[in-house]
C-alpha atoms as a PDB file:
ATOM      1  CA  UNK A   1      21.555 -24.356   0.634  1.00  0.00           C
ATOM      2  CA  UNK A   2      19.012 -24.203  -2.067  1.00  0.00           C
ATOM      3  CA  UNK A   3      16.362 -25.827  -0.212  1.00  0.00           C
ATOM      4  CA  UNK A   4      16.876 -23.460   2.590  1.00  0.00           C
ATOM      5  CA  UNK A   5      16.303 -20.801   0.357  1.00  0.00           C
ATOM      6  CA  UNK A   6      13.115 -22.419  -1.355  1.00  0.00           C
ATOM      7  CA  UNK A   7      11.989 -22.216   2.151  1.00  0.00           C
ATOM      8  CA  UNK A   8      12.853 -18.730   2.443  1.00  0.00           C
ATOM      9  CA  UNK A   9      10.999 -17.259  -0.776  1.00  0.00           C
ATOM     10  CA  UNK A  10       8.324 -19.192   0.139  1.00  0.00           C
ATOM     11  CA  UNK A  11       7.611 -17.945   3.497  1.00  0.00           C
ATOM     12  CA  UNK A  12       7.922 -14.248   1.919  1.00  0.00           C
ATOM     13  CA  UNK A  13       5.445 -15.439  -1.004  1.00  0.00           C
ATOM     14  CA  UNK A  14       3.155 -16.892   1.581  1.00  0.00           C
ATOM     15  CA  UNK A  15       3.201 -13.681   3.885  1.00  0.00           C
ATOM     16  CA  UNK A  16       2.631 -11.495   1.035  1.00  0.00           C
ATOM     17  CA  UNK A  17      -0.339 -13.660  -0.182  1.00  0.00           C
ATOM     18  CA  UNK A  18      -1.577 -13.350   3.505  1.00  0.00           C
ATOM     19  CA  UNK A  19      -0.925  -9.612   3.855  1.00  0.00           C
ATOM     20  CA  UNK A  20      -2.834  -8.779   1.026  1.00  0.00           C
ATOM     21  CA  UNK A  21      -6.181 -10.956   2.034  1.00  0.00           C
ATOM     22  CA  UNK A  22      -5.839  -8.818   4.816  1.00  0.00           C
ATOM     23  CA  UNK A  23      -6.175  -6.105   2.512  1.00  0.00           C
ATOM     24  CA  UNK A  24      -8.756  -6.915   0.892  1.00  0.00           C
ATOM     25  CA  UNK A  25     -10.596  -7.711   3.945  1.00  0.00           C
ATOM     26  CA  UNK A  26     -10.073  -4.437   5.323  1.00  0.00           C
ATOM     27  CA  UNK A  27     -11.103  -3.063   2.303  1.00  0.00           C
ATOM     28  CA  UNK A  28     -14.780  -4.711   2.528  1.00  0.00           C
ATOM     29  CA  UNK A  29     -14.829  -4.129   6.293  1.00  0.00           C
ATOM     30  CA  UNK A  30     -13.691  -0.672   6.703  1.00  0.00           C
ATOM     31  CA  UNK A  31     -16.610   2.223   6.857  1.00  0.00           C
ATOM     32  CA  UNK A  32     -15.335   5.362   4.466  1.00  0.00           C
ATOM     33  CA  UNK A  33     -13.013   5.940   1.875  1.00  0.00           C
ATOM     34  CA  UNK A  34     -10.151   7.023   3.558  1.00  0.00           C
ATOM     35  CA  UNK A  35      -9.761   4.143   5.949  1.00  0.00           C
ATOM     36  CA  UNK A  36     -10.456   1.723   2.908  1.00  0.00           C
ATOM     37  CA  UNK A  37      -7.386   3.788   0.553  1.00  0.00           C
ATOM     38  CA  UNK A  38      -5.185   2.670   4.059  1.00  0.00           C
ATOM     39  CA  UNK A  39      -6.270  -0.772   3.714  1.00  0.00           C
ATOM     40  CA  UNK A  40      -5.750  -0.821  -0.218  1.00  0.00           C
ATOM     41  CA  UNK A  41      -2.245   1.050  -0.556  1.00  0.00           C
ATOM     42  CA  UNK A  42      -0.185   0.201   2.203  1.00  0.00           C
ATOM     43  CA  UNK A  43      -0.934  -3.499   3.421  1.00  0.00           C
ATOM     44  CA  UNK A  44      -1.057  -4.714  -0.249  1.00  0.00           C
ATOM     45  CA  UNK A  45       1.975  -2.694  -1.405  1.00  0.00           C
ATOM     46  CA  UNK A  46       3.608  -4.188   1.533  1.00  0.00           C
ATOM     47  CA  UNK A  47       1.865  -7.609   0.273  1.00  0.00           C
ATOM     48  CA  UNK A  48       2.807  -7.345  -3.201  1.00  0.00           C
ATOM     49  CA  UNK A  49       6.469  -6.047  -1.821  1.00  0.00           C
ATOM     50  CA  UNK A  50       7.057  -9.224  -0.249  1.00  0.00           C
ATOM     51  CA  UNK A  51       5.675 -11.453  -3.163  1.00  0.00           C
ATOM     52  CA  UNK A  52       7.850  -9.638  -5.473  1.00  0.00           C
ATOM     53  CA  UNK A  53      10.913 -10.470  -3.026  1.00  0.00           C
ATOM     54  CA  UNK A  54      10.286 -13.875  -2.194  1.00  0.00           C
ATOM     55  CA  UNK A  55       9.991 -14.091  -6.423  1.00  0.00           C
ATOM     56  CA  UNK A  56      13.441 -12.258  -6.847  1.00  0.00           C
ATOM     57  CA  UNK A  57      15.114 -14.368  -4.025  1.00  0.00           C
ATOM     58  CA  UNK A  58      13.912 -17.994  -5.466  1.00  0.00           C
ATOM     59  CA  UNK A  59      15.684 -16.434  -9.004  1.00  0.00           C
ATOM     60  CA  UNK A  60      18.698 -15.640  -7.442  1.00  0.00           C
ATOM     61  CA  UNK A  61      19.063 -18.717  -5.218  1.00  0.00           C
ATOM     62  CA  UNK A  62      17.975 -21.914  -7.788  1.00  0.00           C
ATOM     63  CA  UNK A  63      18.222 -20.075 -11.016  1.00  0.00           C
ATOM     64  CA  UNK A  64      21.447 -17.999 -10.308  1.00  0.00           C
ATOM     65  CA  UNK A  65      19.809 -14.999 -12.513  1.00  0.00           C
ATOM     66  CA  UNK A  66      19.175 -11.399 -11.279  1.00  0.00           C
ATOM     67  CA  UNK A  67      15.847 -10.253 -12.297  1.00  0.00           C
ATOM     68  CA  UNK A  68      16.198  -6.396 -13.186  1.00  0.00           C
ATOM     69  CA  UNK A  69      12.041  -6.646 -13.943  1.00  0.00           C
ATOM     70  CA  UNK A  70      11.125  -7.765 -10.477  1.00  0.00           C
ATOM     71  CA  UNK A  71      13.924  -4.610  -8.973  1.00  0.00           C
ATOM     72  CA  UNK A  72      11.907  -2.550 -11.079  1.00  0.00           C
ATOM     73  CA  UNK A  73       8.481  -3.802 -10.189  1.00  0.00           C
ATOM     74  CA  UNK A  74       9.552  -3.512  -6.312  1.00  0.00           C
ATOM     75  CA  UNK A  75      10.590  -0.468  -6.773  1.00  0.00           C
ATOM     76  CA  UNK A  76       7.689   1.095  -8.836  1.00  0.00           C
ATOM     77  CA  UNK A  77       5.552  -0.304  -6.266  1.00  0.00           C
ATOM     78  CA  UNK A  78       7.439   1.183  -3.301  1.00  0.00           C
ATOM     79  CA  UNK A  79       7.564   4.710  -4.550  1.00  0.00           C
ATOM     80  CA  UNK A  80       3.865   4.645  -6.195  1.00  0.00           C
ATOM     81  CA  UNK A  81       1.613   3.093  -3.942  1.00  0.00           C
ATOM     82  CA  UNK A  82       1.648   5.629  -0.947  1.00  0.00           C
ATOM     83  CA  UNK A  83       1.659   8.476  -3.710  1.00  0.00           C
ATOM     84  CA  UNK A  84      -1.253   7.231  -5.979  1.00  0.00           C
ATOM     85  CA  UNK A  85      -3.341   6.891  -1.666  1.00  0.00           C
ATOM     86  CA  UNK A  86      -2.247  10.334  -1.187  1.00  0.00           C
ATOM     87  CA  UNK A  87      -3.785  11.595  -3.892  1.00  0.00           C
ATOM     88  CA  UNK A  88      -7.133   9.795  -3.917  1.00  0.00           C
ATOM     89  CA  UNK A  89      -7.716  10.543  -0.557  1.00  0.00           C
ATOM     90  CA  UNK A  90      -6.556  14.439  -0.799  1.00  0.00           C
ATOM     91  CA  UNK A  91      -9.016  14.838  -3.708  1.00  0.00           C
ATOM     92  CA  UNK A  92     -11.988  12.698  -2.061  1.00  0.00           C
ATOM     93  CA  UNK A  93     -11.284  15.462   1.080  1.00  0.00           C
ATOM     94  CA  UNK A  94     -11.375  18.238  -1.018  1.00  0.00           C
ATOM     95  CA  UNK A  95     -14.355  17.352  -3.063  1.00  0.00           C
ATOM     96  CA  UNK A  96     -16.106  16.971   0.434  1.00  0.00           C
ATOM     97  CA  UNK A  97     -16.430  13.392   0.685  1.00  0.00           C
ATOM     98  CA  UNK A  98     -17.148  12.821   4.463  1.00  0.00           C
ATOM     99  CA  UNK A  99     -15.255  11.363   7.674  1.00  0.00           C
ATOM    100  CA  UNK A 100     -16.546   8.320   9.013  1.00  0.00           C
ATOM    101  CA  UNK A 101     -18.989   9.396  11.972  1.00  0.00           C
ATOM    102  CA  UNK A 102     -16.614   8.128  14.950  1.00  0.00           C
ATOM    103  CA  UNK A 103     -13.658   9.704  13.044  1.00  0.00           C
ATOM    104  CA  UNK A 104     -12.263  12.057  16.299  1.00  0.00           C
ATOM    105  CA  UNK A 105      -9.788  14.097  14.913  1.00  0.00           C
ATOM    106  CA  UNK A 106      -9.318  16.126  11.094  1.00  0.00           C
ATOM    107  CA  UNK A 107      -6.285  17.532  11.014  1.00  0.00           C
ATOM    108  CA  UNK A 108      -7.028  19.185   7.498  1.00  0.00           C
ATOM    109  CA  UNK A 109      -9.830  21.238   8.266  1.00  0.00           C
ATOM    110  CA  UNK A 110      -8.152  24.036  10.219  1.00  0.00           C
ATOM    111  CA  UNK A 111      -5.869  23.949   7.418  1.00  0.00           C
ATOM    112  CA  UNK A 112      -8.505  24.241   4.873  1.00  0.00           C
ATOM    113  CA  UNK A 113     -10.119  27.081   6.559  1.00  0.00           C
ATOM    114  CA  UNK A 114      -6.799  28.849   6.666  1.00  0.00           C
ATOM    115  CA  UNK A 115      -6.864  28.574   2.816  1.00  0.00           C
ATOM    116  CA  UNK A 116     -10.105  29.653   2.561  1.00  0.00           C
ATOM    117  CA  UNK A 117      -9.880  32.607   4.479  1.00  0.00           C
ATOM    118  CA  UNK A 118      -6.751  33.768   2.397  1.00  0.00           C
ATOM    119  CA  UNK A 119      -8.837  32.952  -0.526  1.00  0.00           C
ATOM    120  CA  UNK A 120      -6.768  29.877  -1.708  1.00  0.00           C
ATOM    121  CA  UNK A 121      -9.086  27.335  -2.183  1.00  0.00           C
END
C-alpha cells in the first residue's frame, strides 16, 4: 500500500512540476499582459495545487501525519491566485494598457463607456 501511494504523490508532484513549465512557457510566449496573467495564475496555481497535494498525500500515506500547513497553503493558493489575476489585469485595462492586435472581442469596453457616460469612471 505505501508504495502505491509513493507512486501516487509522485505522479501529482510530477504533473504539477510539468503544469507549471507550461506556465512559464506561456508566460514567455504569450503577446500582452492579459494573456500572460492567464498563463501565470491559473496553470501554475493549478501546478502548485497539485504539488502541494501530491506533498500532503506522501505525509499522510508513509508518515501517517496530517499537514494543517500544506491545507492551508492549498487553500490560500486556491482562493488567491484567480483574485490577485483579476485584479492585475482589471487595473492594467483600466490604466489603458492595450489588447493584443488579433484580440477579436472586449467585452469591457461597452461597459466602460456605459460608466463613462454616467460619469463613473
Amino acid at each position: 500500500m505505501i508504495v502505491i501511494s509513493e507512486i501516487v504523490a509522485t505522479v501529482f508532484i510530477v504533473l504539477g512540476s510539468m503544469v507549471c513549465l507550461f506556465s512559464a512557457v506561456g508566460m514567455i510566449r504569450f503577446p500582452d499582459v492579459y494573456n500572460r496573467s492567464h498563463a501565470a495564475s491559473k496553470s501554475s496555481a493549478l501546478g502548485v495545487l497539485l504539488v502541494l497535494s501530491g506533498t500532503f498525500l506522501f505525509f499522510i500515506f508513509t508518515e501517517e501525519f496530517i499537514s494543517i500547513r500544506l491545507l492551508l497553503g492549498i487553500f490560500f493558493v486556491f482562493l488567491t491566485a484567480p483574485v490577485g489575476a483579476h485584479m492585475v489585469c482589471r487595473s492594467a485595462y483600466r490604466t489603458g494598457v492595450k489588447l493584443w492586435k488579433k484580440t477579436s472581442q472586449d467585452d469591457l469596453r461597452s461597459l466602460s463607456d456605459q460608466l463613462k457616460s454616467f460619469g463613473r469612471e
